[in-house]
N, C-alpha and C. Protein backbone atom coordinates (compact mmCIF):
# COMPACT_ATOMS: atom_id res chain seq x y z
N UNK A 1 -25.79 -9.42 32.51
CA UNK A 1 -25.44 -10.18 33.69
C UNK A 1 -24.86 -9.24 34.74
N UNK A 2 -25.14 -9.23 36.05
CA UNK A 2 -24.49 -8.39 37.00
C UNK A 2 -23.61 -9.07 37.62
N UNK A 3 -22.99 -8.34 38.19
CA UNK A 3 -21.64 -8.95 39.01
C UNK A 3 -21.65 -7.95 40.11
N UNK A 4 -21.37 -8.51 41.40
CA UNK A 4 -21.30 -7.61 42.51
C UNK A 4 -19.89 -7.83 43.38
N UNK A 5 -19.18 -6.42 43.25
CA UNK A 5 -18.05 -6.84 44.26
C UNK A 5 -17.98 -5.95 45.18
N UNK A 6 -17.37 -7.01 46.48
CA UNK A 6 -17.76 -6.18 48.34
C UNK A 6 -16.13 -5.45 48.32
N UNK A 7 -16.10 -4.41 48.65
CA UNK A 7 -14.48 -3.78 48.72
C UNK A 7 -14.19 -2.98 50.55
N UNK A 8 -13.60 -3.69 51.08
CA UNK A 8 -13.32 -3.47 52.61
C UNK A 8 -13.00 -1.90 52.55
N UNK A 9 -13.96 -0.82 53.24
CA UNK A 9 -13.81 0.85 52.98
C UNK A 9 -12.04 0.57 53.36
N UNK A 10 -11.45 0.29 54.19
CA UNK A 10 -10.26 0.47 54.20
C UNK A 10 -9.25 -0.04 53.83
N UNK A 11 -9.66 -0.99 52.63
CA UNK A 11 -8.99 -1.42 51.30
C UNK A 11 -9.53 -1.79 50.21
N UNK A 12 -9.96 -0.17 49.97
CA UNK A 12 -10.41 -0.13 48.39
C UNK A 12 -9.71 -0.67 46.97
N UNK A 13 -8.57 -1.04 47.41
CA UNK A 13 -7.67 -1.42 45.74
C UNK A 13 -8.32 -3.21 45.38
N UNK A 14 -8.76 -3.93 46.63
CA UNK A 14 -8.48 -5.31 46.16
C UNK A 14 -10.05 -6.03 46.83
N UNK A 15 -11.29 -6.24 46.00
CA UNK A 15 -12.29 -7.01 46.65
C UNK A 15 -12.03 -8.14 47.28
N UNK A 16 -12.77 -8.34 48.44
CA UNK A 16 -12.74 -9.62 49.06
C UNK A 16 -13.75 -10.62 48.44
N UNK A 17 -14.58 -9.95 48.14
CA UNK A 17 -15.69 -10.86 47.15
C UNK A 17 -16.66 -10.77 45.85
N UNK A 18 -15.94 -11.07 44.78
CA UNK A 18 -16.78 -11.19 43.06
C UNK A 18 -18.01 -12.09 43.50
N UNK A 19 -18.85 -11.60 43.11
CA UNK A 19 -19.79 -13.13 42.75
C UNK A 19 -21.11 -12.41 41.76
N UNK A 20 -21.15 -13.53 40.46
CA UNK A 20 -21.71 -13.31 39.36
C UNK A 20 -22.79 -14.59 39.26
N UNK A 21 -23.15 -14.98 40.37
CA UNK A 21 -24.55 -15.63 40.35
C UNK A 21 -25.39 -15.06 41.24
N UNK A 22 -27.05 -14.55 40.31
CA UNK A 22 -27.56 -13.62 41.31
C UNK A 22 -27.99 -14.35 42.26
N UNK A 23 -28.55 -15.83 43.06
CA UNK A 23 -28.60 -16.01 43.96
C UNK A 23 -27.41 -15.10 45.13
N UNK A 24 -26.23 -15.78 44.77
CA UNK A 24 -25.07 -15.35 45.78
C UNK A 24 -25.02 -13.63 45.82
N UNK A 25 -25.44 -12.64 44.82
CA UNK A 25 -25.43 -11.55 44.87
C UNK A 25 -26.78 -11.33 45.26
N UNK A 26 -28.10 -11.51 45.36
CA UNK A 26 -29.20 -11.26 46.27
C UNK A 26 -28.50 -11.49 48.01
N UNK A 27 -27.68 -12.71 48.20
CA UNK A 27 -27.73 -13.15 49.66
C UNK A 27 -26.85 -11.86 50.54
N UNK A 28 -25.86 -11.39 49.14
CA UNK A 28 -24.69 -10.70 50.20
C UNK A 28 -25.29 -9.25 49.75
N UNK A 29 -25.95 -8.63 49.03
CA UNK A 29 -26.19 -7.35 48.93
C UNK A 29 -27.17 -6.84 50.51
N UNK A 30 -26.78 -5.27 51.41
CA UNK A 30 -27.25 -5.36 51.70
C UNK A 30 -28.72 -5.02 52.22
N UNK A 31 -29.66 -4.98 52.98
CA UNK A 31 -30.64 -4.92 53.22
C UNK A 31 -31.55 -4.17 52.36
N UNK A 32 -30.49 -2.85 52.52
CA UNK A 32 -31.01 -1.51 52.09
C UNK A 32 -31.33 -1.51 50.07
N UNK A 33 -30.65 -2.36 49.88
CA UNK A 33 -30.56 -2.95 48.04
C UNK A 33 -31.38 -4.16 47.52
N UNK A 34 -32.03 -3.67 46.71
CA UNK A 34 -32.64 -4.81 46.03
C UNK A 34 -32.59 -5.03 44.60
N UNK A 35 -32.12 -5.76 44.06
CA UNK A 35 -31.98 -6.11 42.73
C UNK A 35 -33.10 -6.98 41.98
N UNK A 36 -33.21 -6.61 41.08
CA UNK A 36 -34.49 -7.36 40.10
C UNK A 36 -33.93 -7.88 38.56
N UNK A 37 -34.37 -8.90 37.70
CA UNK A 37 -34.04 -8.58 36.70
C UNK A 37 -34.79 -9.25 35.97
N UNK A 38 -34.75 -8.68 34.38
CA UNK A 38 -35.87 -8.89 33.58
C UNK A 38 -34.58 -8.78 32.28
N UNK A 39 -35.30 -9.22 31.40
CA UNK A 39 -34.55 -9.63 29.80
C UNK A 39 -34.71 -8.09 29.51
N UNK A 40 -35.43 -7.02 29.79
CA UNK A 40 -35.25 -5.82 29.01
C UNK A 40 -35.27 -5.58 27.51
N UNK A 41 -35.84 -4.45 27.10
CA UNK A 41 -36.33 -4.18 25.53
C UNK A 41 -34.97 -3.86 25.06
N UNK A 42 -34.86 -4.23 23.93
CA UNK A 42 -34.14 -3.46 22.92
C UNK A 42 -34.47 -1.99 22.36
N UNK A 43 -33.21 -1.29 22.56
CA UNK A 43 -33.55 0.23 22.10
C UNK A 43 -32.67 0.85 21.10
N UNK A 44 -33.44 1.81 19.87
CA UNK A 44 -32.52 1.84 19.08
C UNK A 44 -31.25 2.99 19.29
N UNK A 45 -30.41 2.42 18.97
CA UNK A 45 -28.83 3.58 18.94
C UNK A 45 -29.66 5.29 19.28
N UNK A 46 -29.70 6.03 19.74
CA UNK A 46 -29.88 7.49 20.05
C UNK A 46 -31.27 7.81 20.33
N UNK A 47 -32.25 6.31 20.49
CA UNK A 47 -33.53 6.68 21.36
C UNK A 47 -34.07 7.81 22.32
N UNK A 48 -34.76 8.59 21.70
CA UNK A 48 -35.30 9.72 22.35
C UNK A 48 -35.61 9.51 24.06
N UNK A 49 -35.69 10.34 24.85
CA UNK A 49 -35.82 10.09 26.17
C UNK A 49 -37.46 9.64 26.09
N UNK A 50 -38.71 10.00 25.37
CA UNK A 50 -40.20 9.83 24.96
C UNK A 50 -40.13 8.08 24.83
N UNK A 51 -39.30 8.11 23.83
CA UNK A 51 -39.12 6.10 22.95
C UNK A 51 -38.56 5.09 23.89
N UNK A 52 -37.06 6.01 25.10
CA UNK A 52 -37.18 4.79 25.87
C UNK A 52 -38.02 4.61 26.91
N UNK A 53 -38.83 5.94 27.17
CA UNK A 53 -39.44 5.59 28.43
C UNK A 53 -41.43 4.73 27.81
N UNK A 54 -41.71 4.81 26.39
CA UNK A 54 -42.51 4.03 26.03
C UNK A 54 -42.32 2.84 25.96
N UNK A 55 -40.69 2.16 25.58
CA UNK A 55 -40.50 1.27 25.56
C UNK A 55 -40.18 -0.09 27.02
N UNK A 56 -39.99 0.87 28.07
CA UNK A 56 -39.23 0.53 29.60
C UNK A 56 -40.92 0.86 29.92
N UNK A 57 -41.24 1.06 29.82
CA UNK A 57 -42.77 1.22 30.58
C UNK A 57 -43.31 0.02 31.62
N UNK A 58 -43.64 0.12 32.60
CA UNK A 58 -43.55 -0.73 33.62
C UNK A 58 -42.84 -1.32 34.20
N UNK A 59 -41.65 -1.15 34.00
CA UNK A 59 -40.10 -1.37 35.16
C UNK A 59 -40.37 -0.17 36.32
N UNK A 60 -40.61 0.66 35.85
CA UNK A 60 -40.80 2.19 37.11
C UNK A 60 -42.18 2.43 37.31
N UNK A 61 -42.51 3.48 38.39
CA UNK A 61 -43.71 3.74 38.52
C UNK A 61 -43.66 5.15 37.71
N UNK A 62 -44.77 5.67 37.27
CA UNK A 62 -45.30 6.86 36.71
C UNK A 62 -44.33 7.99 37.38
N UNK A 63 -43.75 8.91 36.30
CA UNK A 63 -43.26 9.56 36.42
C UNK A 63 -41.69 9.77 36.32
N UNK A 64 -41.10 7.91 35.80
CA UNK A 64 -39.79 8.02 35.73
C UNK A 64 -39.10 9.09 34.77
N UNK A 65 -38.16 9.37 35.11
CA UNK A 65 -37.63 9.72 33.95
C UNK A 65 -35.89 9.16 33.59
N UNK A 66 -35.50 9.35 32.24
CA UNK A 66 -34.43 9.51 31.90
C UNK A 66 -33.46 10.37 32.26
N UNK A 67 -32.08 10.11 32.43
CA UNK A 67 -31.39 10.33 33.11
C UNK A 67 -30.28 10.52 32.09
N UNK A 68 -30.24 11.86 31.53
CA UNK A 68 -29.00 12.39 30.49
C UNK A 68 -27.26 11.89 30.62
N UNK A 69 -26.68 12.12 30.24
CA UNK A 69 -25.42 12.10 30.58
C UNK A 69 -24.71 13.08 31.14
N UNK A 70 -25.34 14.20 31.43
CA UNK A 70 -25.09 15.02 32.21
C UNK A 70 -25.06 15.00 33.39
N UNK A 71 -26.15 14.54 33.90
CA UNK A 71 -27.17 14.32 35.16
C UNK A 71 -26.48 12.83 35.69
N UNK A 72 -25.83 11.98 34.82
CA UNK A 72 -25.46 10.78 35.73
C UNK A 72 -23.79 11.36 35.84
N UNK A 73 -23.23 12.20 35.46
CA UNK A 73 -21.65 12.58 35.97
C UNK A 73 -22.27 13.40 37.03
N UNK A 74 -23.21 13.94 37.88
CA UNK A 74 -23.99 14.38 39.00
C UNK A 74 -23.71 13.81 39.97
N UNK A 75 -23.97 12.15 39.84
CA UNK A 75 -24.70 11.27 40.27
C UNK A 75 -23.19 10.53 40.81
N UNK A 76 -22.18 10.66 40.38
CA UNK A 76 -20.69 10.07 40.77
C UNK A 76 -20.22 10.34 41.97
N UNK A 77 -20.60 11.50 42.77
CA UNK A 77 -20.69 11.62 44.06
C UNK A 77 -21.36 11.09 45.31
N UNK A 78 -21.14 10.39 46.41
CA UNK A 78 -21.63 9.83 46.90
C UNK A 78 -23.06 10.84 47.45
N UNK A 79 -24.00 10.31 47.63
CA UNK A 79 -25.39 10.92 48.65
C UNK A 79 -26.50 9.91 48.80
N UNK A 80 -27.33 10.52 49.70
CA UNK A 80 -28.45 10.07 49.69
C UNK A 80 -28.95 10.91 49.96
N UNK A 81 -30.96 10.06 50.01
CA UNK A 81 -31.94 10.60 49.85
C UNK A 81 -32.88 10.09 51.33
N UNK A 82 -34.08 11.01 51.17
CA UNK A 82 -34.92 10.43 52.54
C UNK A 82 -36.31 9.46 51.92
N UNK A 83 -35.93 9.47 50.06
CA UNK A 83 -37.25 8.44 49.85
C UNK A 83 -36.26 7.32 49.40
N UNK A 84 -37.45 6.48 48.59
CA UNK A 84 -36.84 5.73 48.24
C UNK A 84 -36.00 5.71 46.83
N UNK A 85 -34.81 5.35 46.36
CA UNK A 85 -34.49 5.60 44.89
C UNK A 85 -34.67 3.92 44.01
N UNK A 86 -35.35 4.16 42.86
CA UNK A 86 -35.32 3.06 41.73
C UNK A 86 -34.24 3.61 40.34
N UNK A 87 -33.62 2.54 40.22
CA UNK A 87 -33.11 2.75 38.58
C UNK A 87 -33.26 1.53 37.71
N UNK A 88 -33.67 1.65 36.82
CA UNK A 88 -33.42 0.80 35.49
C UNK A 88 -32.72 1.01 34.18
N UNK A 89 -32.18 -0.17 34.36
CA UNK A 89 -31.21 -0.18 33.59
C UNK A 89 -31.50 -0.17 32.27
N UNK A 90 -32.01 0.81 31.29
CA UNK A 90 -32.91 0.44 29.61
C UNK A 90 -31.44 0.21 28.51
N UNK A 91 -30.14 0.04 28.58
CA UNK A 91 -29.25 0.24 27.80
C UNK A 91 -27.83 0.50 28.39
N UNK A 92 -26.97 -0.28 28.25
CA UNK A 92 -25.36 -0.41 28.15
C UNK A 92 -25.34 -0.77 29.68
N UNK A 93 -24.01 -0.38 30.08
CA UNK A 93 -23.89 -1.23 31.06
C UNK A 93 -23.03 0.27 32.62
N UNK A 94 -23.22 -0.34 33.65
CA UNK A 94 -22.60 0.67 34.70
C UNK A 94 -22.24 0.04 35.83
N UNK A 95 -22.07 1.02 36.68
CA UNK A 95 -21.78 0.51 38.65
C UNK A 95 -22.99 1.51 39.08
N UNK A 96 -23.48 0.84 40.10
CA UNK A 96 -24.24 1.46 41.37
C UNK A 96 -23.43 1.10 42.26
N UNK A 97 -22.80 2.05 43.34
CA UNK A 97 -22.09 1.69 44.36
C UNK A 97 -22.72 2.31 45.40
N UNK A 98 -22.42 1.38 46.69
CA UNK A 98 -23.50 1.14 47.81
C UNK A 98 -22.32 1.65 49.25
N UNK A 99 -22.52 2.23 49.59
CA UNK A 99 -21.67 1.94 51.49
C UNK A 99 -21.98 1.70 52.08
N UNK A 100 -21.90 0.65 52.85
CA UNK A 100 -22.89 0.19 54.04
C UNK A 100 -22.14 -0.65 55.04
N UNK A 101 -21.78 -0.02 55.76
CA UNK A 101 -21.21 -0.80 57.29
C UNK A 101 -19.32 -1.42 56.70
N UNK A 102 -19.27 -0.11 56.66
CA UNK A 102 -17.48 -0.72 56.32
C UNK A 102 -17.35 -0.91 55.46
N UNK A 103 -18.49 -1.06 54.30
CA UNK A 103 -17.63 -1.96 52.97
C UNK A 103 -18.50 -1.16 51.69
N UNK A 104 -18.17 -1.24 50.69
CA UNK A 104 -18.62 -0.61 49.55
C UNK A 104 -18.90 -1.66 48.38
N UNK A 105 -19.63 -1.25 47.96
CA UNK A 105 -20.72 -2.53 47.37
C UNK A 105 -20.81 -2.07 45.55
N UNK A 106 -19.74 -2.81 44.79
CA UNK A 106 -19.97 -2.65 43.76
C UNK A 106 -20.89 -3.42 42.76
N UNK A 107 -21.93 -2.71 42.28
CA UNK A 107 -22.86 -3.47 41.70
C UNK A 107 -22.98 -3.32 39.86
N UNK A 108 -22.49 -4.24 39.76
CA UNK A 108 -22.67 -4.20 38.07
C UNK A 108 -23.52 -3.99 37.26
N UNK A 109 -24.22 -3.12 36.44
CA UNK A 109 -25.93 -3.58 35.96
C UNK A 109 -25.89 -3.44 34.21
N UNK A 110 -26.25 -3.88 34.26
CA UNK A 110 -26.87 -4.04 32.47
C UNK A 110 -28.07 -4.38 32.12
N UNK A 111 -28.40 -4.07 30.77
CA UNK A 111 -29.92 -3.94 30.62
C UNK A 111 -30.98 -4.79 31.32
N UNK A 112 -31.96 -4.35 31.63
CA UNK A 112 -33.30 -5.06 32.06
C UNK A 112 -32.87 -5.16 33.65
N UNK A 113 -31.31 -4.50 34.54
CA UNK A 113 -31.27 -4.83 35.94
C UNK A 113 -31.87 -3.43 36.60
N UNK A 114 -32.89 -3.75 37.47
CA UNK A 114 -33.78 -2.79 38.66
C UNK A 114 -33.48 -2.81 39.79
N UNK A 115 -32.62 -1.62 40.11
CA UNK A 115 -31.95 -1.80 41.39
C UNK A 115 -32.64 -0.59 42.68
N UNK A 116 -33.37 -0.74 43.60
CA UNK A 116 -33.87 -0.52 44.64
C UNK A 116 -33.35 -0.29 45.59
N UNK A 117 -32.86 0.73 45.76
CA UNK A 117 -32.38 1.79 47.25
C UNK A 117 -33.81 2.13 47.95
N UNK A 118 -33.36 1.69 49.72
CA UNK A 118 -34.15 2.12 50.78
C UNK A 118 -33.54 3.54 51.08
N UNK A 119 -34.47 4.38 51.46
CA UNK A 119 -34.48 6.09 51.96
C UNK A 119 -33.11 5.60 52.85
N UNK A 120 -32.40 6.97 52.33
CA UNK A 120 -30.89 6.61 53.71
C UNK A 120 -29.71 5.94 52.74
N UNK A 121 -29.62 5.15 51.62
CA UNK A 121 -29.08 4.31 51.33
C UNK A 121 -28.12 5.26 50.73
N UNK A 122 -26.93 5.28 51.27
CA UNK A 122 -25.11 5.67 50.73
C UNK A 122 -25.18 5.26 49.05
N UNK A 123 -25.52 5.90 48.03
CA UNK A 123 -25.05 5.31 46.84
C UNK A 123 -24.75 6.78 45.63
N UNK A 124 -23.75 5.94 44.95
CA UNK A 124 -23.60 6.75 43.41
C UNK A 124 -23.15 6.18 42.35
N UNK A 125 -22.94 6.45 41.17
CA UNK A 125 -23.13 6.08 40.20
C UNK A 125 -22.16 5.92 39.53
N UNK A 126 -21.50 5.17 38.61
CA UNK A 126 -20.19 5.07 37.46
C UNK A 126 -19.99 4.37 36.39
N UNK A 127 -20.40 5.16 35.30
CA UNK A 127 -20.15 4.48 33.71
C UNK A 127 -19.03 4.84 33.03
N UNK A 128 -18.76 3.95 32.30
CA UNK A 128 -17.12 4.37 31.24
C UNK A 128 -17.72 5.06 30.56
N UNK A 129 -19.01 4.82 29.75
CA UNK A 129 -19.61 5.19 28.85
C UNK A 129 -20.71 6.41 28.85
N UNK A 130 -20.58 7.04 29.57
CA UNK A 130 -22.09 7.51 30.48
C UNK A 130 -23.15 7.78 28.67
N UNK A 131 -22.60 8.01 28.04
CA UNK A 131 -23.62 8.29 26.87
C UNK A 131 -24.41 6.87 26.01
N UNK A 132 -23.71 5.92 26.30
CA UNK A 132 -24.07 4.76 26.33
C UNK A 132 -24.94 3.60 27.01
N UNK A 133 -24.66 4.25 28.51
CA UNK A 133 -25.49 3.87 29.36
C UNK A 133 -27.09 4.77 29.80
N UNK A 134 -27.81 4.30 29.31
CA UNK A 134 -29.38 4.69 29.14
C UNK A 134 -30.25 4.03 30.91
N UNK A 135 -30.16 5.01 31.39
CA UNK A 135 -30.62 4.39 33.08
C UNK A 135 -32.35 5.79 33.15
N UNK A 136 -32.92 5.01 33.32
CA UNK A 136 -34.36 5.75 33.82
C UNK A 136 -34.66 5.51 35.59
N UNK A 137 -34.99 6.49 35.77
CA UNK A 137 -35.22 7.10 37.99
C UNK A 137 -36.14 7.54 37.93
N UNK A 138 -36.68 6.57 39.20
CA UNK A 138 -37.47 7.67 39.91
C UNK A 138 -37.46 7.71 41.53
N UNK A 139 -37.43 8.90 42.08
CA UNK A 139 -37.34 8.80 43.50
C UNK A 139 -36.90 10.28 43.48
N UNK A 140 -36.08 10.39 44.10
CA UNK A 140 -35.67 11.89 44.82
C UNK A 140 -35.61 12.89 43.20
N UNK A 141 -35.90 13.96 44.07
CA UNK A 141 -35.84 15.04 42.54
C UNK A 141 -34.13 15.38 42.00
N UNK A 142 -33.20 15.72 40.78
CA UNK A 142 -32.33 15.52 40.64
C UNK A 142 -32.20 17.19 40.85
């Protein structure tokens, strides 16, 4: 289940808005974000980067890849890109965070959620777990 919370850039300690029904989180995410979601495969405990991307097969286009735990403590810094970025979510749970016009956009994701950045889009990444959380990309080179 995702949950999205809006945090005013110049008061990051306290959201002005939770909301955990994806209607209400499609309406307020913005433009530049698109969220998808699907029930997602089950994967086993230490799935090879080969097994989840046979198993996630058709959430991404050709060429996704897996995304180590290395490579997503990378990813904790804010940037962007000039294409477009996809992630899927194949395992555990994280934040995609968004900036966009004053406010910062915390997005919750867990398995089977496909989240869609437009070229330009302010975002980075944050898991408790990063070895837990199993996320496959494709878009900008890492």
């Amino acid at each position: 289940m995702s949950v999205l919370s809006v945090y005013p850039e110049n008061s990051p300690e306290l959201p002005n808005k939770v909301l955990g029904h994806l209607e209400d989180i499609l309406a307020t995410l913005p433009g530049s974000v698109r969220l998808e979601q699907s029930p997602g495969q089950r994967l086993a405990r230490g799935a090879s980067a080969d097994e989840v991307l046979a198993a996630c097969a058709g959430h991404l286009p050709s060429g996704a890849r897996v995304l180590a735990a290395e490579q997503l403590a990378a990813w904790a810094e804010a940037q962007q890109f000039a294409v477009q970025q996809q992630l899927y979510v194949a395992a555990g749970e994280g934040v995609v965070w968004v900036r966009h016009d004053g406010y910062h956009y915390a997005l919750a994701c867990g398995r089977g959620d496909k989240v869609s950045l437009a070229p330009g889009t302010v975002h980075w990444l944050e898991a408790d777990e990063p070895r837990e959380w199993v996320v496959l990309w494709a878009g900008a080179p890492l």
